[in-house]
N, C-alpha and C. Protein backbone atom coordinates (compact mmCIF):
# COMPACT_ATOMS: atom_id res chain seq x y z
N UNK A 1 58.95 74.43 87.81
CA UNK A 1 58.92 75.55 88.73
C UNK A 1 59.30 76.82 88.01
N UNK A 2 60.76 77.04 87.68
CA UNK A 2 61.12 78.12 87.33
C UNK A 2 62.14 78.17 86.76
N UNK A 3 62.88 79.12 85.45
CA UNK A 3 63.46 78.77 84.52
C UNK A 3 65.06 78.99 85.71
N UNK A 4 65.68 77.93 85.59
CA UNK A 4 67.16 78.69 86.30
C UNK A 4 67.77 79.40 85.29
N UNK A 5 68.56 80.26 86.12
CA UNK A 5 69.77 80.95 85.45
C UNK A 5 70.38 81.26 86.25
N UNK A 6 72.27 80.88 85.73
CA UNK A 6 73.08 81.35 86.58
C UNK A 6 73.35 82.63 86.98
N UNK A 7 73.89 83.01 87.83
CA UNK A 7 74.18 84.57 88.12
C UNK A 7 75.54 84.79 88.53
N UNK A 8 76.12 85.64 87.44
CA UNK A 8 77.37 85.83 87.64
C UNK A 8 77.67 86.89 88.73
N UNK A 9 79.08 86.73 89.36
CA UNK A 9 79.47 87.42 89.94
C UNK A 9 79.36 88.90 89.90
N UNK A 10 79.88 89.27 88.25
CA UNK A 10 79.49 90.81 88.21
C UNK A 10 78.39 91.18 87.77
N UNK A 11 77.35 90.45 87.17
CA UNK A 11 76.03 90.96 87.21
C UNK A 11 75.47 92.59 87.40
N UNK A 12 75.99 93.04 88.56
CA UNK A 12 75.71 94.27 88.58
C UNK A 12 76.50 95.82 88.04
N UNK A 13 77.74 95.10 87.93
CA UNK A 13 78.91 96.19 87.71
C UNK A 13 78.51 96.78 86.00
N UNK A 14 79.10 97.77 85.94
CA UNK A 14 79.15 98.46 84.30
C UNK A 14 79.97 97.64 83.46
N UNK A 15 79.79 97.88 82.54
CA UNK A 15 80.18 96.79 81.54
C UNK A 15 81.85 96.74 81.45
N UNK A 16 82.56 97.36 81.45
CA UNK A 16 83.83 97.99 81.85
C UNK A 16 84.44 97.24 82.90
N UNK A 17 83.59 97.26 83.99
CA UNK A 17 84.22 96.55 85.60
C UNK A 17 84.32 94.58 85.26
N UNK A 18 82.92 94.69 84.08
CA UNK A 18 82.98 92.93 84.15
C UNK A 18 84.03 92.75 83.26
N UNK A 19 85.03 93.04 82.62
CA UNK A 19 85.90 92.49 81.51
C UNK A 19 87.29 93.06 82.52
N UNK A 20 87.14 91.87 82.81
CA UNK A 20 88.42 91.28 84.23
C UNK A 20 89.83 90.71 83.53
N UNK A 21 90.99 92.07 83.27
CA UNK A 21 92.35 91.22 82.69
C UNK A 21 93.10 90.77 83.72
N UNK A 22 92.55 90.51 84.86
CA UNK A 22 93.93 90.18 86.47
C UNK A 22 92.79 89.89 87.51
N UNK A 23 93.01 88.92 88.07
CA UNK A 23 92.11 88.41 89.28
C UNK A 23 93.34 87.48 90.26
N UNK A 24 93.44 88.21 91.39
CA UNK A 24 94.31 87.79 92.61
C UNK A 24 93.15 87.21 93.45
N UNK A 25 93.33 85.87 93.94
CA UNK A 25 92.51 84.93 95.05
C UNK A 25 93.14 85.28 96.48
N UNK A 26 93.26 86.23 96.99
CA UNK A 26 94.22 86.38 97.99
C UNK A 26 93.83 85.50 99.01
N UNK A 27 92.06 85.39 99.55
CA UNK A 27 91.85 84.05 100.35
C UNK A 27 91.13 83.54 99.55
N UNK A 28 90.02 82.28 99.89
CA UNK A 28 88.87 82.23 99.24
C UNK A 28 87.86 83.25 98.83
N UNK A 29 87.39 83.93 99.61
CA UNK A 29 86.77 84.60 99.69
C UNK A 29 87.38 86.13 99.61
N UNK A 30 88.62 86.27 99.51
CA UNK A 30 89.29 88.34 99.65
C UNK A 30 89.71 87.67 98.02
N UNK A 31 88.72 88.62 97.02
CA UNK A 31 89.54 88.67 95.75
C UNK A 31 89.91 90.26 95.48
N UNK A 32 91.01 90.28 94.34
CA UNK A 32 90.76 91.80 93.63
C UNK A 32 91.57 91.35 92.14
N UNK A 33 90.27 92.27 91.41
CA UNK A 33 90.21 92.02 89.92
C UNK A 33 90.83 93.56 89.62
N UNK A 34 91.23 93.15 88.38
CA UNK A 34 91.98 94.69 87.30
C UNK A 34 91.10 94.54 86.41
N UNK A 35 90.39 95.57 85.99
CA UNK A 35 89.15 95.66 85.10
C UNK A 35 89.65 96.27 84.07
N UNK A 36 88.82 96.64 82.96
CA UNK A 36 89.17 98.07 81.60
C UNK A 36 88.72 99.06 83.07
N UNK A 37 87.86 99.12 84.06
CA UNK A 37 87.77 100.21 84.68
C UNK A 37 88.42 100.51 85.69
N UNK A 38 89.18 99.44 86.08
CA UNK A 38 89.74 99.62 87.69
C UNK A 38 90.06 98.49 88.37
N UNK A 39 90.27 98.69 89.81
CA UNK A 39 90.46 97.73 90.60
C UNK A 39 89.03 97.56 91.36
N UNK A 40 88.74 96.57 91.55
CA UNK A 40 87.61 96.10 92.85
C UNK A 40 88.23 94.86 93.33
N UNK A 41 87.13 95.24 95.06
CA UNK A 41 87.88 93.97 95.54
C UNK A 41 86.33 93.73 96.02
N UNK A 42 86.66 92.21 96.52
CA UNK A 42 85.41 91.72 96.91
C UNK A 42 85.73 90.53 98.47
N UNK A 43 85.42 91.00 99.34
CA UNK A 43 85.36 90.37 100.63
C UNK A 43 84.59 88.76 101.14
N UNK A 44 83.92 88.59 100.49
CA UNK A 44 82.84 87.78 100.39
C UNK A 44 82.33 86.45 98.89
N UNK A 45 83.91 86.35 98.50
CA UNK A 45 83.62 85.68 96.92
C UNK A 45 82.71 86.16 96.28
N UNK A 46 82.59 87.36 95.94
CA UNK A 46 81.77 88.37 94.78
C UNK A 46 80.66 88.46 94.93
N UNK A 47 79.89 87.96 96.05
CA UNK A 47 78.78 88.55 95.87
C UNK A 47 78.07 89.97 96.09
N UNK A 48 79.38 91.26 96.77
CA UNK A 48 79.23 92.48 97.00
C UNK A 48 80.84 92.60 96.36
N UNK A 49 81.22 94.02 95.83
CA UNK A 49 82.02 94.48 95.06
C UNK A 49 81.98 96.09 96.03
N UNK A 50 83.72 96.54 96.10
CA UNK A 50 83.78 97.85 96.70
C UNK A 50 85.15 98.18 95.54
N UNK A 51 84.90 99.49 94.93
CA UNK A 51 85.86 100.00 93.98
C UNK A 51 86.63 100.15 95.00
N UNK A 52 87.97 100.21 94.54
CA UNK A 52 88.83 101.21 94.86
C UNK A 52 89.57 102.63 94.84
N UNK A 53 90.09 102.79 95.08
CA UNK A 53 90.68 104.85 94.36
C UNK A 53 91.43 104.69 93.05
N UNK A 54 92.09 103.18 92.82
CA UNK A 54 92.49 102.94 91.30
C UNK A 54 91.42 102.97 90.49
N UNK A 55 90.61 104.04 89.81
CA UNK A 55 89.64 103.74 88.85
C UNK A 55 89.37 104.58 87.88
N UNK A 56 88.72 104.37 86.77
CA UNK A 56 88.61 105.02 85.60
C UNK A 56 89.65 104.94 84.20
N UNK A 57 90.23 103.83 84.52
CA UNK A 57 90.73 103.12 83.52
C UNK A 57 91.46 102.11 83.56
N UNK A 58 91.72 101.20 82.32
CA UNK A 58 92.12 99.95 82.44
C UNK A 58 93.57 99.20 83.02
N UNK A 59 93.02 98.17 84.00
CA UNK A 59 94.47 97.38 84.76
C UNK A 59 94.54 96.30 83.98
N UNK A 60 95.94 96.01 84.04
CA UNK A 60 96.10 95.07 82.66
C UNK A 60 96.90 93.88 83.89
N UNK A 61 97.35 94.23 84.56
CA UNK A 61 97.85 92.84 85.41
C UNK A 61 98.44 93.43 86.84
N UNK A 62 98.04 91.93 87.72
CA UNK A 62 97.86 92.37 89.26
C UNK A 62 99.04 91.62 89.83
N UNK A 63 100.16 91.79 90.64
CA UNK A 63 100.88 91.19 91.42
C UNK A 63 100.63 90.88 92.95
N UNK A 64 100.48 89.97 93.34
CA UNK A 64 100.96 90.15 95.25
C UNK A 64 101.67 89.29 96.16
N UNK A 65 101.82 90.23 96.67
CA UNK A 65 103.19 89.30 97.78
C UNK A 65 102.85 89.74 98.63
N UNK A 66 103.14 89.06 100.49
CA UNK A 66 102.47 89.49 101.38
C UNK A 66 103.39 90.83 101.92
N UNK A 67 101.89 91.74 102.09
CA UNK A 67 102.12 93.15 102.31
C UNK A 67 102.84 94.15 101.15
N UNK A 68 102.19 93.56 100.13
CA UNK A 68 102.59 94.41 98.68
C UNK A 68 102.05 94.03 97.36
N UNK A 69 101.19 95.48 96.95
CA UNK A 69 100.63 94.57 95.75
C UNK A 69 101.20 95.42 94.39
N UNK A 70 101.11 95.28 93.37
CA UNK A 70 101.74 95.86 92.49
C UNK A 70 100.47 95.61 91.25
N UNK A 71 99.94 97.04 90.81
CA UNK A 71 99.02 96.47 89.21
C UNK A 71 99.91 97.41 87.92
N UNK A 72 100.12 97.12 87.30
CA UNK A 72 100.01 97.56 85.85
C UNK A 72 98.91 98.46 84.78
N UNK A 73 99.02 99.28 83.90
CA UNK A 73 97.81 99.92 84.17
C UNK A 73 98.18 100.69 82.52
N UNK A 74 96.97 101.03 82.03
CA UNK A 74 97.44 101.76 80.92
C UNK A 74 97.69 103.42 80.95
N UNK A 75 97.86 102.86 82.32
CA UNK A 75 98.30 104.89 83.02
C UNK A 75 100.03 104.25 83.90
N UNK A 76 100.81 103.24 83.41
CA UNK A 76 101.76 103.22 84.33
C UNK A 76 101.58 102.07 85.27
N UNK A 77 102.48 102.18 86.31
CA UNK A 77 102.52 101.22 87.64
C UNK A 77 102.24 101.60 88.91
N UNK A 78 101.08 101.13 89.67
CA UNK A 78 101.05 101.54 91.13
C UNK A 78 101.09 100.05 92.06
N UNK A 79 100.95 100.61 93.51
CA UNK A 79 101.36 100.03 94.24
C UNK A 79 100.59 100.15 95.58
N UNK A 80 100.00 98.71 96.71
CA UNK A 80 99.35 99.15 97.18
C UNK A 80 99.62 98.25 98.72
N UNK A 81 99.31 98.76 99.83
CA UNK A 81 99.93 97.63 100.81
C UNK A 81 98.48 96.77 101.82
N UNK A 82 97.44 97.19 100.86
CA UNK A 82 95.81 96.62 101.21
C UNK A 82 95.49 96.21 100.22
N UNK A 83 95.59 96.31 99.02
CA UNK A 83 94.63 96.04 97.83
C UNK A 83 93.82 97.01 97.23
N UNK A 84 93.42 98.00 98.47
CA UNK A 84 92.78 99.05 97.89
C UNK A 84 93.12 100.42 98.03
N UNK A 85 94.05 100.93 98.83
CA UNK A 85 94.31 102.45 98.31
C UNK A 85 95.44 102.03 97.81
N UNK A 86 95.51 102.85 96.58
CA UNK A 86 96.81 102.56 95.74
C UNK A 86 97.37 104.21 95.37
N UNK A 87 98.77 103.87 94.82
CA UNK A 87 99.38 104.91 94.80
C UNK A 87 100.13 104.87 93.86
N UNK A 88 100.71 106.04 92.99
CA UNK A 88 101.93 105.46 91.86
C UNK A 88 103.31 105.30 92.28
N UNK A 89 103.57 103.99 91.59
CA UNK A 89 104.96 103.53 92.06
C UNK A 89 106.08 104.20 91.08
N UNK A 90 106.81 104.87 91.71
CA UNK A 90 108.18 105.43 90.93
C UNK A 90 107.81 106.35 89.68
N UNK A 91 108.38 106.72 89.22
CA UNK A 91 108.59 108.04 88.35
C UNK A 91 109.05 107.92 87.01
N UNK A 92 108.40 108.41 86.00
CA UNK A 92 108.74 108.43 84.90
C UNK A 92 108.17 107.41 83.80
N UNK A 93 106.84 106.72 84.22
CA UNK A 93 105.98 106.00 83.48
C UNK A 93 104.88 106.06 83.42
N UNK A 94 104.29 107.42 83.51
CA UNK A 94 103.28 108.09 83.76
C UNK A 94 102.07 107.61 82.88
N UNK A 95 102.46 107.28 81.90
CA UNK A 95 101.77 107.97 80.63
C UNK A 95 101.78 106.79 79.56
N UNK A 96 102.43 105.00 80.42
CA UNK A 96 102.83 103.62 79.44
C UNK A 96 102.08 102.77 80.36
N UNK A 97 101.39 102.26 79.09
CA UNK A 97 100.89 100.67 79.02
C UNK A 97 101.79 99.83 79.62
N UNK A 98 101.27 99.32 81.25
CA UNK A 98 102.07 98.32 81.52
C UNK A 98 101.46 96.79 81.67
N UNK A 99 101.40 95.59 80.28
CA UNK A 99 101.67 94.38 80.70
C UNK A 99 101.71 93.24 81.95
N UNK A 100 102.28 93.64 82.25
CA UNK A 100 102.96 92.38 83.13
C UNK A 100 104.35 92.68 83.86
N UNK A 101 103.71 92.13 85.20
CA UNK A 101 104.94 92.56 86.32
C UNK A 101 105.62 91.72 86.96
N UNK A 102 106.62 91.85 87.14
CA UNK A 102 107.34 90.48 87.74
C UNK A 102 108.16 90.91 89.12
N UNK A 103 108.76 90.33 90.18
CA UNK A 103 109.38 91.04 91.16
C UNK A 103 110.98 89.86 91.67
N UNK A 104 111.70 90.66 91.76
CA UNK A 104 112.85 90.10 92.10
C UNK A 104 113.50 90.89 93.41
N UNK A 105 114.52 90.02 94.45
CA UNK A 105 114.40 90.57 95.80
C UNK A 105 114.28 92.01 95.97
N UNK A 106 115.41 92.80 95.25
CA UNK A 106 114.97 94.35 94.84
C UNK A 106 114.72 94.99 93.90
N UNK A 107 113.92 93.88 92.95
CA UNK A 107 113.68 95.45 92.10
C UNK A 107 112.13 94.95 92.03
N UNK A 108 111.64 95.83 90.68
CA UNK A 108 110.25 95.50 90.13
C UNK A 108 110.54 95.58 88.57
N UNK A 109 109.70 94.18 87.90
CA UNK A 109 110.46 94.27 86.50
C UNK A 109 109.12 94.63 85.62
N UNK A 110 109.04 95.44 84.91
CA UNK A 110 107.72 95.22 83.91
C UNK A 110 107.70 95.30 82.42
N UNK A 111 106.87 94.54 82.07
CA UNK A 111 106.31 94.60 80.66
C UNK A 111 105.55 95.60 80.20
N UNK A 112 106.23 96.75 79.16
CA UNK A 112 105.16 97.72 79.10
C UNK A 112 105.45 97.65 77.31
N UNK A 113 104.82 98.93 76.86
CA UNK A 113 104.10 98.75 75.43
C UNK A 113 105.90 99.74 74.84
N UNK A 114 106.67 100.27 75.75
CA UNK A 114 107.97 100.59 75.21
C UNK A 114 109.37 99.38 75.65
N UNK A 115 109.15 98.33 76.17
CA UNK A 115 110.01 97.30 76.35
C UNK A 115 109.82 97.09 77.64
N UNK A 116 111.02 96.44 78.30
CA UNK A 116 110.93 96.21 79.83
C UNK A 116 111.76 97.37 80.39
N UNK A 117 111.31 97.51 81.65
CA UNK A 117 111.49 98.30 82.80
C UNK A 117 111.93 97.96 84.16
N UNK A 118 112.87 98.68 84.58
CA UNK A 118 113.13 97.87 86.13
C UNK A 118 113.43 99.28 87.17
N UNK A 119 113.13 99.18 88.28
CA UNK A 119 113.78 100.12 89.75
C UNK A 119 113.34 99.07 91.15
N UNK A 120 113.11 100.07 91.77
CA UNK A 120 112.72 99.56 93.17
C UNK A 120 111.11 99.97 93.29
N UNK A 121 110.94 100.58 92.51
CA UNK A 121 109.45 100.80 93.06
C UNK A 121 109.12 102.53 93.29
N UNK A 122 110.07 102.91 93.84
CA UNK A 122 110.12 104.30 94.59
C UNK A 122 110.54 105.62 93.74
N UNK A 123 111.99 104.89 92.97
CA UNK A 123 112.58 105.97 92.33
C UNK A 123 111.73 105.88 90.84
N UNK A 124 112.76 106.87 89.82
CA UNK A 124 112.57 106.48 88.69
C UNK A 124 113.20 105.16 87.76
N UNK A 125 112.29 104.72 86.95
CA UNK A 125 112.33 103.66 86.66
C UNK A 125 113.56 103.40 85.05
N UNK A 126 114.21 102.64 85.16
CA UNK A 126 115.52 102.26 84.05
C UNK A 126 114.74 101.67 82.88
N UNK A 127 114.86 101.97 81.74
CA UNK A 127 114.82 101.44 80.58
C UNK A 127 115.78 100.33 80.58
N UNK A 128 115.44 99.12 80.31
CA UNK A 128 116.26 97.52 80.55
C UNK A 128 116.24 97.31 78.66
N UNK A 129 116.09 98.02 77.97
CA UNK A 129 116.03 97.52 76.73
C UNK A 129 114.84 96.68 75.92
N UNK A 130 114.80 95.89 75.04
CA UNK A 130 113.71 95.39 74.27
C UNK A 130 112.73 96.38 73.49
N UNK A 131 113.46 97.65 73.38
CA UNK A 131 112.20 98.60 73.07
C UNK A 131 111.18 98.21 71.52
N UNK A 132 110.24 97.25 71.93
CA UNK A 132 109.23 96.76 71.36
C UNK A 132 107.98 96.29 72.25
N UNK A 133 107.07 96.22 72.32
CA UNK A 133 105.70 96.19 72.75
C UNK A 133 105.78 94.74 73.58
N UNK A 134 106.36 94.78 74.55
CA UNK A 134 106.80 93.56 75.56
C UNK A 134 105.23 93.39 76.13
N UNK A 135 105.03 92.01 75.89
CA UNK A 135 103.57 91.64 76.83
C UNK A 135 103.50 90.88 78.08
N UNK A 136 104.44 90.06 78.55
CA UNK A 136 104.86 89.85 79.61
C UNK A 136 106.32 89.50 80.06
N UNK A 137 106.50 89.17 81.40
CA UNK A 137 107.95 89.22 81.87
C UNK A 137 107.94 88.15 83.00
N UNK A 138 109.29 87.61 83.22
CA UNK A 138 108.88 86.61 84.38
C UNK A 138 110.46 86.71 84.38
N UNK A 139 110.58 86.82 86.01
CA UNK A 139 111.67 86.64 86.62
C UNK A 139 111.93 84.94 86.91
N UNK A 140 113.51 84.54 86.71
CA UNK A 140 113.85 83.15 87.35
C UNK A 140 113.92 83.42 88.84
N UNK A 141 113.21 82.38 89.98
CA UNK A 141 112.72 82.74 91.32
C UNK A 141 114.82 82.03 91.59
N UNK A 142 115.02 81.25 91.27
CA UNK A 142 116.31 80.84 91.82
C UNK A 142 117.65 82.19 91.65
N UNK A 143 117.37 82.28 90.02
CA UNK A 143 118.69 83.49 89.51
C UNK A 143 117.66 85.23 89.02
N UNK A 144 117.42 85.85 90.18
CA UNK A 144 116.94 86.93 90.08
C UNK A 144 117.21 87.88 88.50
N UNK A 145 118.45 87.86 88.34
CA UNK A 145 119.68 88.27 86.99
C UNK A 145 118.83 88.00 85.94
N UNK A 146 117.74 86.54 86.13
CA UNK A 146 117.57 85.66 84.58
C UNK A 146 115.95 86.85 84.31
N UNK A 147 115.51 87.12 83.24
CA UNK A 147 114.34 87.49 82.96
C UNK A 147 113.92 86.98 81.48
N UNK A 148 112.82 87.07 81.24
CA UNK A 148 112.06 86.18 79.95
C UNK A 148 111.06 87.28 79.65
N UNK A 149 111.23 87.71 78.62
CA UNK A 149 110.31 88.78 78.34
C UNK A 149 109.09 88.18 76.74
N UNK A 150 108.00 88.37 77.29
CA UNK A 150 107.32 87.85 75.41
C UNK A 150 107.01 89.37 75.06
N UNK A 151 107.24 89.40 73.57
CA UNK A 151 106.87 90.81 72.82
C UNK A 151 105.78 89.97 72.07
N UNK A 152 105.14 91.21 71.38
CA UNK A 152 103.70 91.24 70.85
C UNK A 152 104.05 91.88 69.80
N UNK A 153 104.19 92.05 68.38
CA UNK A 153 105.33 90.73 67.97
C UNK A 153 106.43 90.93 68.54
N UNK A 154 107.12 89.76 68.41
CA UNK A 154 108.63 90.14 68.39
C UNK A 154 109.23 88.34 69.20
N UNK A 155 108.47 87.48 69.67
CA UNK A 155 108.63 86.34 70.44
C UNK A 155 109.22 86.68 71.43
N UNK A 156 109.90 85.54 72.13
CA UNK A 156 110.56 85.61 73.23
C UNK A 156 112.06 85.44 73.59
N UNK A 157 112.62 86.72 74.89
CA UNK A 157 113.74 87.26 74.38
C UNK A 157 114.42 86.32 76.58
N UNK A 158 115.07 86.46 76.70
CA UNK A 158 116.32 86.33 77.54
C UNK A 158 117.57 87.10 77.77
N UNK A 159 117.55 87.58 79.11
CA UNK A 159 118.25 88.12 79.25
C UNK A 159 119.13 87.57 80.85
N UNK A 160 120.23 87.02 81.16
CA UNK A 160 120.77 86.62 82.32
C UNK A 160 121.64 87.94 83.35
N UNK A 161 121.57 89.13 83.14
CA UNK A 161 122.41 90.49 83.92
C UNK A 161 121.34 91.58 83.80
N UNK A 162 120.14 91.56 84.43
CA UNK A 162 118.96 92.44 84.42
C UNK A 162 119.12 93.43 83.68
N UNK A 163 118.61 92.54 82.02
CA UNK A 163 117.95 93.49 81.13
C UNK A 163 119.59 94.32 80.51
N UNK A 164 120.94 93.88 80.92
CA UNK A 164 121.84 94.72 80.44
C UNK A 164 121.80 94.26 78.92
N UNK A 165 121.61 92.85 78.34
CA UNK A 165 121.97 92.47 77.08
C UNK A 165 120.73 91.78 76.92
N UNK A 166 120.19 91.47 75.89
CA UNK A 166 119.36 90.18 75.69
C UNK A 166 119.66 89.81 74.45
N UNK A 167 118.92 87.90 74.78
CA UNK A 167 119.08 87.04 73.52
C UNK A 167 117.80 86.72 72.94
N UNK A 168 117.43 86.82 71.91
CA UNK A 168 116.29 85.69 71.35
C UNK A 168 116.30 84.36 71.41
N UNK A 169 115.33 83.79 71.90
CA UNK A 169 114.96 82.68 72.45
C UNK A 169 114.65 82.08 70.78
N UNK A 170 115.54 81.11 70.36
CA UNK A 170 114.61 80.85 69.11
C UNK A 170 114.01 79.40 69.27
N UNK A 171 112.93 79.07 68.10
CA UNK A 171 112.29 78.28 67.87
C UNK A 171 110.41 78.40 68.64
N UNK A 172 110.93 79.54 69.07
CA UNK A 172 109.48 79.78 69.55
C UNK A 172 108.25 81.00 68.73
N UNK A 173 107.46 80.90 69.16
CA UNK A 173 105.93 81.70 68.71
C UNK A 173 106.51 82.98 68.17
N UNK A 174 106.74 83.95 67.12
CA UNK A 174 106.62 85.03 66.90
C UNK A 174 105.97 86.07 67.93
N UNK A 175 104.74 85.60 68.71
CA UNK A 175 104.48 85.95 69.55
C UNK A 175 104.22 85.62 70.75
N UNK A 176 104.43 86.35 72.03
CA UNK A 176 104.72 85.93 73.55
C UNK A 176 103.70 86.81 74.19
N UNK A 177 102.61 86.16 74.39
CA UNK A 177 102.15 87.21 75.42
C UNK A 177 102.03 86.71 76.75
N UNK A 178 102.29 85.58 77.56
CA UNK A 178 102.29 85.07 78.93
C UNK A 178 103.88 84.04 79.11
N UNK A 179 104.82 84.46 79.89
CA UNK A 179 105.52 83.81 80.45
C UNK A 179 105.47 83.65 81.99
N UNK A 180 105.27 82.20 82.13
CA UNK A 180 106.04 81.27 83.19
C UNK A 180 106.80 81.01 84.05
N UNK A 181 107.61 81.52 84.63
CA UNK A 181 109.11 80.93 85.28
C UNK A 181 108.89 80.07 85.53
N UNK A 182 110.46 79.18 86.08
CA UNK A 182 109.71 77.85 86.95
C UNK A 182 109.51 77.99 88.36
N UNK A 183 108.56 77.16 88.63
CA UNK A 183 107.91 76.77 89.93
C UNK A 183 106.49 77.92 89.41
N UNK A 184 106.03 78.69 88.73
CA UNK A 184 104.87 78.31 88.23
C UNK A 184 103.99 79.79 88.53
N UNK A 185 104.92 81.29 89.34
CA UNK A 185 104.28 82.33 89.19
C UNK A 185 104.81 83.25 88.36
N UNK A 186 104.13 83.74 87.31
CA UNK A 186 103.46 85.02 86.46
C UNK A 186 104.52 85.83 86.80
């Protein structure tokens, strides 16, 4: 009959939108991806795509919790309570590569390209130390206090009093770019 070929989801998007660093499944069918160009979300398991107002440059990682989403961005951190109008979260990271985000009852912790970072979201944001090119972060869900940061180089560091001191984790990778907590979220 006829030659198949699969057809990907982004098929139609600019080349930019298809190179996807963060994809949230929020249902089956409600996704939203962090592109080199932006955020899109898709209603329908991808077969239609609607940008959002986050766009024109690259999201490097997506958080969500219900009624709060959090992306990372090489413009900083925003924050969004749909998925799609977003806004910048807190002050004073205007202008940094952010990694990887992690959330603990009050704060917001991130991985950016000057170390980790912590506030609430709103204000301006605390330098927590590590100042080296941190690639991700993961809060302990039991001891909020505990954080795990991987640098790009630099391996992986620990810290148990948010970010006041940290330890090197030894015996591990020179380099860290995805941590874990336990029970198994990012």
């Amino acid at each position: 009959a006829g030659t198949l070929r699969w057809r990907w989801h982004t098929n139609d998007l600019p080349v930019n939108a298809r190179y996807t660093n963060a994809i949230v499944a929020e249902t089956a069918t409600r996704w939203v991806i962090g592109t080199e160009a932006g955020i899109l979300v898709t209603e329908d398991a991808g077969n239609t795509w609607q940008w959002t107002n986050l766009a024109g440059f690259a999201v490097r990682e997506l958080r969500y919790e219900p009624g709060r989403w959090w992306a990372g961005s090489d413009r900083g951190v925003w924050r969004s309570e749909d998925g799609r109008t977003w806004r910048r979260a807190g002050t004073g990271l205007t202008d940094v590569a952010v990694y990887g985000v992690a959330t603990t009852p009050n704060a917001v912790v991130l991985a950016t390209e000057t170390g980790v970072w912590s506030a609430d979201g709103s204000g301006g944001w605390r330098n927590c130390g590590l100042h080296a090119p941190v690639h991700a972060v993961g809060v302990h869900p039991e001891r909020p206090d505990m954080w795990v940061a991987g640098c790009v180089p630099g391996g992986a560091w620990v810290t148990e009093c948010s970010g006041k001191s940290w330890s090197a984790l030894p015996d591990l990778p020179g380099t860290v770019g995805v941590v874990v907590p336990p029970g198994g979220k990012r």
